[in-house]
Protein backbone atom coordinates (compact mmCIF):
# COMPACT_ATOMS: atom_id res chain seq x y z
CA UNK A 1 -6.21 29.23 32.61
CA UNK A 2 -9.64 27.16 33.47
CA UNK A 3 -10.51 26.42 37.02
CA UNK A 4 -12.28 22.84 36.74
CA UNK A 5 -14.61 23.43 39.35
CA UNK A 6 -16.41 21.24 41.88
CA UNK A 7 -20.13 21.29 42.88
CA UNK A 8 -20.05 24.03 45.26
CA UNK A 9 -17.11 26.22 44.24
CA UNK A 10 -17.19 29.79 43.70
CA UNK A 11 -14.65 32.17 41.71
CA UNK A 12 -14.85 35.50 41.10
CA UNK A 13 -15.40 37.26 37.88
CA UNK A 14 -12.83 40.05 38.25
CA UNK A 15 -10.02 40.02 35.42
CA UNK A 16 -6.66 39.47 36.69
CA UNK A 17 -5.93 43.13 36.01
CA UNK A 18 -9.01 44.34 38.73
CA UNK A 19 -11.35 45.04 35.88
CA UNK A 20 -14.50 43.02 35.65
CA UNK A 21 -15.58 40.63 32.95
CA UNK A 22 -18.19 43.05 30.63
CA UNK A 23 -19.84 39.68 28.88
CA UNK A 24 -19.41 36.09 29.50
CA UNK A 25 -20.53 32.89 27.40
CA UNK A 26 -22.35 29.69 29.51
CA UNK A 27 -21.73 26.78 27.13
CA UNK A 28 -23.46 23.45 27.55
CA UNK A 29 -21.45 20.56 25.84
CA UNK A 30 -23.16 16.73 25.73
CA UNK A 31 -23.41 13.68 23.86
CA UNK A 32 -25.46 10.73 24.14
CA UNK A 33 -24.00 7.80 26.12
CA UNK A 34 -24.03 4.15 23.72
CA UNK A 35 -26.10 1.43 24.54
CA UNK A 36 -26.07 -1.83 23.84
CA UNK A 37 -28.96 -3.73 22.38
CA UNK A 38 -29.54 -6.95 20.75
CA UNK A 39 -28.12 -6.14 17.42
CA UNK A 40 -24.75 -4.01 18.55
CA UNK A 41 -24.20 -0.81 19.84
CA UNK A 42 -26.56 2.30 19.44
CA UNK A 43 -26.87 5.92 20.42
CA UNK A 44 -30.21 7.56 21.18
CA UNK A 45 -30.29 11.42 20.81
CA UNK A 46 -31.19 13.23 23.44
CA UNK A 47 -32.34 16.62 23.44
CA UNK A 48 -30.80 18.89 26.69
CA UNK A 49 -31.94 22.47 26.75
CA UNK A 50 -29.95 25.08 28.56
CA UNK A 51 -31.91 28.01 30.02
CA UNK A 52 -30.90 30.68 32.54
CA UNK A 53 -33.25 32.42 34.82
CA UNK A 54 -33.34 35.70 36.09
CA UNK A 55 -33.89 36.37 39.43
CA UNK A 56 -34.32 39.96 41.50
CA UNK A 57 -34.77 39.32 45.32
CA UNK A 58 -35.08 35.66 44.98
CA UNK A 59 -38.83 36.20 42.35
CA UNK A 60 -38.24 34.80 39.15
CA UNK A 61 -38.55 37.64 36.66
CA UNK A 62 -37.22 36.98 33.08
CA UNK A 63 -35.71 33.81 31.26
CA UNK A 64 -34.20 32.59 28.40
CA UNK A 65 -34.19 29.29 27.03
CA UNK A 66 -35.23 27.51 23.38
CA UNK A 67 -38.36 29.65 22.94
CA UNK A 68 -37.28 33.06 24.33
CA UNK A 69 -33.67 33.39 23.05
CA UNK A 70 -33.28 37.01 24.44
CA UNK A 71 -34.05 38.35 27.49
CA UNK A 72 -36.25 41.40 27.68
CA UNK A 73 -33.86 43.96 28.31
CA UNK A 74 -31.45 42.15 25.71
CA UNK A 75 -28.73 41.87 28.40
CA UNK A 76 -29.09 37.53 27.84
CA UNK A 77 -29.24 35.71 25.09
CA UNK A 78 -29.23 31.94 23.91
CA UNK A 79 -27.33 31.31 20.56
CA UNK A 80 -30.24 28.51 19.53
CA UNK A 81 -31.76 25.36 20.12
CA UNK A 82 -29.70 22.03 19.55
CA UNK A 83 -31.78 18.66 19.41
CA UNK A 84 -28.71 16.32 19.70
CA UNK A 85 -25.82 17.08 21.30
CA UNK A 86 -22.80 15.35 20.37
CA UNK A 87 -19.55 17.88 20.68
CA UNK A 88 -19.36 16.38 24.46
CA UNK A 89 -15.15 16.73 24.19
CA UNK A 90 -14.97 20.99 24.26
CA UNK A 91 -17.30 22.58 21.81
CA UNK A 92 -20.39 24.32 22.99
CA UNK A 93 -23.86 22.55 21.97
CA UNK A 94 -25.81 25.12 23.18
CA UNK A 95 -24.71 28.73 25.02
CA UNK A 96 -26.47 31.49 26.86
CA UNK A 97 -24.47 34.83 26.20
CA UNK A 98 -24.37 37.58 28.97
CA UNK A 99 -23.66 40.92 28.55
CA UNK A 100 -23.06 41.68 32.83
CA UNK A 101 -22.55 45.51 32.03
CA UNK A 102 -25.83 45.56 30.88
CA UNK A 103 -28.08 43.07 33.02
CA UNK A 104 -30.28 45.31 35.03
CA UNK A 105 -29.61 46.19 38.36
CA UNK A 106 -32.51 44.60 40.20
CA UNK A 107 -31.39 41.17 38.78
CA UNK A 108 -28.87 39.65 41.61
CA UNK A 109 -28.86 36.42 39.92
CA UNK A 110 -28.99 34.42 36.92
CA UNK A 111 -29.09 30.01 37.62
CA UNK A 112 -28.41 28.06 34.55
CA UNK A 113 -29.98 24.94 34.28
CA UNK A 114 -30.20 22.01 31.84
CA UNK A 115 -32.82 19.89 31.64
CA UNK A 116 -33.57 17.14 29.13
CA UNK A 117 -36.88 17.79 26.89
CA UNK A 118 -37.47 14.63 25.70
CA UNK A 119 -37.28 12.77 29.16
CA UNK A 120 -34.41 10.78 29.08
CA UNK A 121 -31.93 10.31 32.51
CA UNK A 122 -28.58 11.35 32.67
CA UNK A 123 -27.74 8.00 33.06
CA UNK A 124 -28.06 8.30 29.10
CA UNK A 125 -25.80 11.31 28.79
CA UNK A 126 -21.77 10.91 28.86
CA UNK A 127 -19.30 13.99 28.83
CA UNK A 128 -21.94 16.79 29.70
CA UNK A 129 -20.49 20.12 30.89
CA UNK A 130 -21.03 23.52 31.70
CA UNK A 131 -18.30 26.26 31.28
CA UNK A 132 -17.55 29.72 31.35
CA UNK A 133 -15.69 31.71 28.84
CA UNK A 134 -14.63 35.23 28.99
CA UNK A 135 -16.73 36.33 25.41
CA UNK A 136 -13.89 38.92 24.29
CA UNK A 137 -11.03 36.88 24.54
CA UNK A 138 -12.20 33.26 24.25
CA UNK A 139 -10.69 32.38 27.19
CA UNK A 140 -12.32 29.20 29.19
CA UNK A 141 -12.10 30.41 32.82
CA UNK A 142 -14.31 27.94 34.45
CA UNK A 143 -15.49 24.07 33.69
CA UNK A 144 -18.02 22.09 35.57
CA UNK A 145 -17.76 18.49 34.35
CA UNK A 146 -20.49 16.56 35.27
CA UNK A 147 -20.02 12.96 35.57
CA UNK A 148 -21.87 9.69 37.35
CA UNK A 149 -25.04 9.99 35.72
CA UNK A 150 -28.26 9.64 37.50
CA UNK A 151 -32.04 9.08 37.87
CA UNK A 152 -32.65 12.51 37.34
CA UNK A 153 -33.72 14.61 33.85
CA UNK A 154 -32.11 17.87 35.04
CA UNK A 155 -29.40 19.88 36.60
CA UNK A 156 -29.45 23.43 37.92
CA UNK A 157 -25.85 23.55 36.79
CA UNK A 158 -24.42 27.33 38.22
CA UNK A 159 -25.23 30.36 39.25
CA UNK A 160 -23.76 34.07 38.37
CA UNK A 161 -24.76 36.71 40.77
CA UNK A 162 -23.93 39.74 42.38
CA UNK A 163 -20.80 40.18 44.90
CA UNK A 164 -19.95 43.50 45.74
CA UNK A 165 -19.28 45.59 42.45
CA UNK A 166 -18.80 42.72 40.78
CA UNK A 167 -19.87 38.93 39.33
CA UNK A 168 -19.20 35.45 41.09
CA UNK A 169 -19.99 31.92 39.88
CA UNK A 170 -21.12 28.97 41.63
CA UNK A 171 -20.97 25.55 40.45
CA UNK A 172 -24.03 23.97 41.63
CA UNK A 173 -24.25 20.78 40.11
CA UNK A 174 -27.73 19.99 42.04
CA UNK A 175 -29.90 17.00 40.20
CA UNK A 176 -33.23 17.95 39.66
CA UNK A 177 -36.37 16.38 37.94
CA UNK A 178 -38.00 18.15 34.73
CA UNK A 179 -38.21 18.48 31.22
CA UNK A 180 -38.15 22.21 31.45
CA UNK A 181 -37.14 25.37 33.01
CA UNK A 182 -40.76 25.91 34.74
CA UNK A 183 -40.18 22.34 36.57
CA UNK A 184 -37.05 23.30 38.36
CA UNK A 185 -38.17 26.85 39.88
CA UNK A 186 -39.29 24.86 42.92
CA UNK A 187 -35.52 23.03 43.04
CA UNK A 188 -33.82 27.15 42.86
CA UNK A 189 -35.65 28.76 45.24
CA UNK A 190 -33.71 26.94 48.22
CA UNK A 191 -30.24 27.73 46.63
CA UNK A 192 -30.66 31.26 45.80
C-alpha cells in the first residue's frame, strides 16, 4: 500500500514483518506542462535531473547524478540520464537505486534532489513526483506528488537516513534554485 506523503512526513523503512528494506528504488516521474502560443498548443521539453547526495556528519562526501551513475562504494546508483520526461502518470523517468545493506556506515544520509538542467521553472512542469519502491517486490510504498508549480528550478525532494538500526524517509518538498546538484548543497545543509 503507498503512503502519499506530504512535505514533511516521515515513515519508516522497516517491512511489515520487522525486517528492514535491503534496497529501495527513488523514481522521478515528470512531463512538461502545455503552453499556449500564437499558433495552438505546444510542449517544451524540459530536462530534470535527479541526483542523491551522500552525506556523513552533515559533509557532503559522494553523489550520484547524470555524470556519476554509481556511487564509489557501488551501494547507489542512477539507472541513466532522461532529457524529456513525459511518463508524469506512474512510470519512473529517471531512478536512483539503493542498496541500504550496503551504503557505508559513516553515510547517515542520502537527500534526493531534482533540479532542472536546462533552466526552466516548475511552473513549466505538470505531474512531477518522487516515490519510493521496495526494489524486490515492486511495491510503491511512498509518493510525494508535487504540485503548484513555482519560480524555482529545483527541489530537494526527500531524504533517507539513519534511525536506529534502521532507514526513514522524509518528504521534503523544499524549492530551491539551480540547474545542478552543486547549486543546492547550500539549500541541504540547514535540513540535514
Amino acid at each position: 500500500m503507498t503512503v502519499n506523503m506530504t512535505k514533511g512526513q516521515a515513515i519508516s523503512l522497516e517491512k511489515k514483518d520487522g525486517g528492514s528494506l535491503s534496497a529501495v528504488r527513488m523514481g522521478l516521474g515528470w512531463k512538461a506542462a502545455p503552453r499556449r502560443g500564437l499558433f495552438g498548443s505546444r510542449t517544451r521539453e524540459i530536462d530534470l535531473d535527479a541526483s542523491a547526495v551522500l552525506f556523513a556528519d552533515k559533509q557532503p562526501v559522494d553523489v550520484v547524478f547524470f555524470r556519476h551513475l554509481v556511487s564509489d562504494d557501488g551501494s547507489v546508483r542512477h539507472t541513466g540520464d532522461n532529457l524529456v520526461g513525459g511518463a508524469g502518470q506512474g512510470g519512473d523517468d529517471e531512478a536512483i537505486l539503493v542498496d541500504l545493506a550496503r551504503v557505508p556506515v559513516h553515510v547517515d544520509q542520502i537527500i534526493f534532489t531534482v533540479n532542472s538542467f536546462t533552466g526552466q521553472t516548475f511552473q513549466e512542469v505538470q505531474n512531477a513526483f518522487c516515490r519510493l519502491v521496495d526494489e524486490s517486490t515492486g511495491q510503491e510504498l511512498a509518493r510525494y506528488t508535487l504540485d503548484g508549480g513555482g519560480e524555482y528550478t529545483a527541489q530537494i525532494m526527500a531524504k533517507v537516513h539513519r534511525s536506529g538500526s534502521g532507514w526513514t524517509m522524509t518528504a521534503l518538498g523544499v524549492p530551491a534554485k539551480g540547474r545542478t546538484f552543486q547549486d543546492l548543497v547550500p539549500a541541504i545543509l540547514p535540513i540535514l
